[in-house]
C-alpha atoms as a PDB file:
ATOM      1  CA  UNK A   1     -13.827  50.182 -16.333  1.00  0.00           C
ATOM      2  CA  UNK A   2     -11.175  49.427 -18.461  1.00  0.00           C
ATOM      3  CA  UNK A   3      -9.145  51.737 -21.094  1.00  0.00           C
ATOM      4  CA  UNK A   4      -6.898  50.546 -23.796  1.00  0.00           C
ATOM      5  CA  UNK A   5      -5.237  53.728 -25.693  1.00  0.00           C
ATOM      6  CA  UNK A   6      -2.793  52.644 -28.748  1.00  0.00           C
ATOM      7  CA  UNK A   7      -2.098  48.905 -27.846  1.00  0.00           C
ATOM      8  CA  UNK A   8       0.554  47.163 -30.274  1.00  0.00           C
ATOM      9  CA  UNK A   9       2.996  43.984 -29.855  1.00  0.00           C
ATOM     10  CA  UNK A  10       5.373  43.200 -32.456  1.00  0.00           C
ATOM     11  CA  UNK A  11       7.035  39.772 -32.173  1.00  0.00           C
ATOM     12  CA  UNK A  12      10.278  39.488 -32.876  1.00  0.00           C
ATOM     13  CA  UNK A  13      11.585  36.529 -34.696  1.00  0.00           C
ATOM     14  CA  UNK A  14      13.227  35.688 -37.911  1.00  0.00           C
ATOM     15  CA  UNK A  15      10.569  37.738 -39.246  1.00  0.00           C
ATOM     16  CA  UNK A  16       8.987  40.724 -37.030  1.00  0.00           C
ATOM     17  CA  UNK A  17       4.850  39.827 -36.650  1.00  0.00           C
ATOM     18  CA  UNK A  18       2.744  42.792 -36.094  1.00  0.00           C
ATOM     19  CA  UNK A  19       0.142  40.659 -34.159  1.00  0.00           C
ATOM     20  CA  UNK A  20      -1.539  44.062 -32.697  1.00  0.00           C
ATOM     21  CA  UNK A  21      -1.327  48.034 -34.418  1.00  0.00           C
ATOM     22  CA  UNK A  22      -3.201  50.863 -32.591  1.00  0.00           C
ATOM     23  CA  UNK A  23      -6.258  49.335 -30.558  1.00  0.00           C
ATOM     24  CA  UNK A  24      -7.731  51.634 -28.258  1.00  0.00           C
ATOM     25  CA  UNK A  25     -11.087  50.132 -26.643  1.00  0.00           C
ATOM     26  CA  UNK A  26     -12.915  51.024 -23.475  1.00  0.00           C
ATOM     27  CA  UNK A  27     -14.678  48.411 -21.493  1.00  0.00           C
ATOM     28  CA  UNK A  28     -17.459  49.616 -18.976  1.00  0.00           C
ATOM     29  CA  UNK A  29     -18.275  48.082 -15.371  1.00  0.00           C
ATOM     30  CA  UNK A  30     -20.807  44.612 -16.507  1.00  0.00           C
ATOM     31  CA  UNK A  31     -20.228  44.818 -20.160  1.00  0.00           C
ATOM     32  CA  UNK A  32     -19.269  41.935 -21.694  1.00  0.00           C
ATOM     33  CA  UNK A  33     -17.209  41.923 -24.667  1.00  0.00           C
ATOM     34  CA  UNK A  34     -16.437  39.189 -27.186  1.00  0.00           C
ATOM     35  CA  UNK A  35     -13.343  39.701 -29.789  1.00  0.00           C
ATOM     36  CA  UNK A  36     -12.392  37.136 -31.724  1.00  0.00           C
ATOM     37  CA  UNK A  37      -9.496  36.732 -35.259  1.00  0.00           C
ATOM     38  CA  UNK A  38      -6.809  34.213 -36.348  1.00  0.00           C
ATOM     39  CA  UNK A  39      -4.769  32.043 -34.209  1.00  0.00           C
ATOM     40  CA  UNK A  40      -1.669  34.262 -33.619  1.00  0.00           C
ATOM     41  CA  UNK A  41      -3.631  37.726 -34.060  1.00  0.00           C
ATOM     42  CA  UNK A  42      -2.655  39.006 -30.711  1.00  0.00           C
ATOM     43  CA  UNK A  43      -6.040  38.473 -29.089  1.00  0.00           C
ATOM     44  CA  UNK A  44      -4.722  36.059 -25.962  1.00  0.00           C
ATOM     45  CA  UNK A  45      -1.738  38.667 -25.867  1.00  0.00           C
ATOM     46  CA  UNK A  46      -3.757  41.747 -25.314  1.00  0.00           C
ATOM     47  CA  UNK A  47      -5.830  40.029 -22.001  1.00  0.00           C
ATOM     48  CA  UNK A  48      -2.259  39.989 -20.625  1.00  0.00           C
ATOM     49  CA  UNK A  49      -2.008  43.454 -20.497  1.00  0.00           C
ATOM     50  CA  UNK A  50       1.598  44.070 -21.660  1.00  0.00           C
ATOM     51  CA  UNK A  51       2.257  46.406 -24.365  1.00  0.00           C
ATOM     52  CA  UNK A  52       6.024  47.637 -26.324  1.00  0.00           C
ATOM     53  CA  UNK A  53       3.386  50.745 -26.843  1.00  0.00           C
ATOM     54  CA  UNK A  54       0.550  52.664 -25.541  1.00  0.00           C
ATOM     55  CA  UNK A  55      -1.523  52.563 -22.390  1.00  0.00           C
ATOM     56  CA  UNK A  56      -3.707  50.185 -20.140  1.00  0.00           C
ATOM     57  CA  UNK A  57      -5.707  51.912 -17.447  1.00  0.00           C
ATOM     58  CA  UNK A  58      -7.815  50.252 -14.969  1.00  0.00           C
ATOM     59  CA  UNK A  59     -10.432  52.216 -13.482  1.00  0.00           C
ATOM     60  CA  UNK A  60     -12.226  50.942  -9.969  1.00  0.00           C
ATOM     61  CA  UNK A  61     -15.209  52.734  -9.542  1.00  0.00           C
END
């Protein structure tokens, strides 16, 4: 299982990007789960499993 609680990335450049704000999500054992947005969204960045804030818990049941 895997837990996301409160996710967000803000890039830092000339202008700050909020690319991700506040995703929680819970993935269960065999579920597959499709997200999808715009290029430069976030969506490669939260599979890395890095956040400035909130939580990533992976559970191993």
């Amino acid at each position: 299982m895997l837990k996301v609680h409160h996710l967000s990335k803000i890039y830092h450049g000339k202008v700050p990007t909020r690319a991700l704000t506040n995703i929680s999500l819970t993935i269960a054992k065999g579920e597959f789960v499709g997200i999808m947005g715009p290029s430069g969204s976030g969506i490669s960045f939260l599979f890395v499993l890095y956040s400035i804030a909130g939580a990533v818990l992976a559970i191993n049941k």
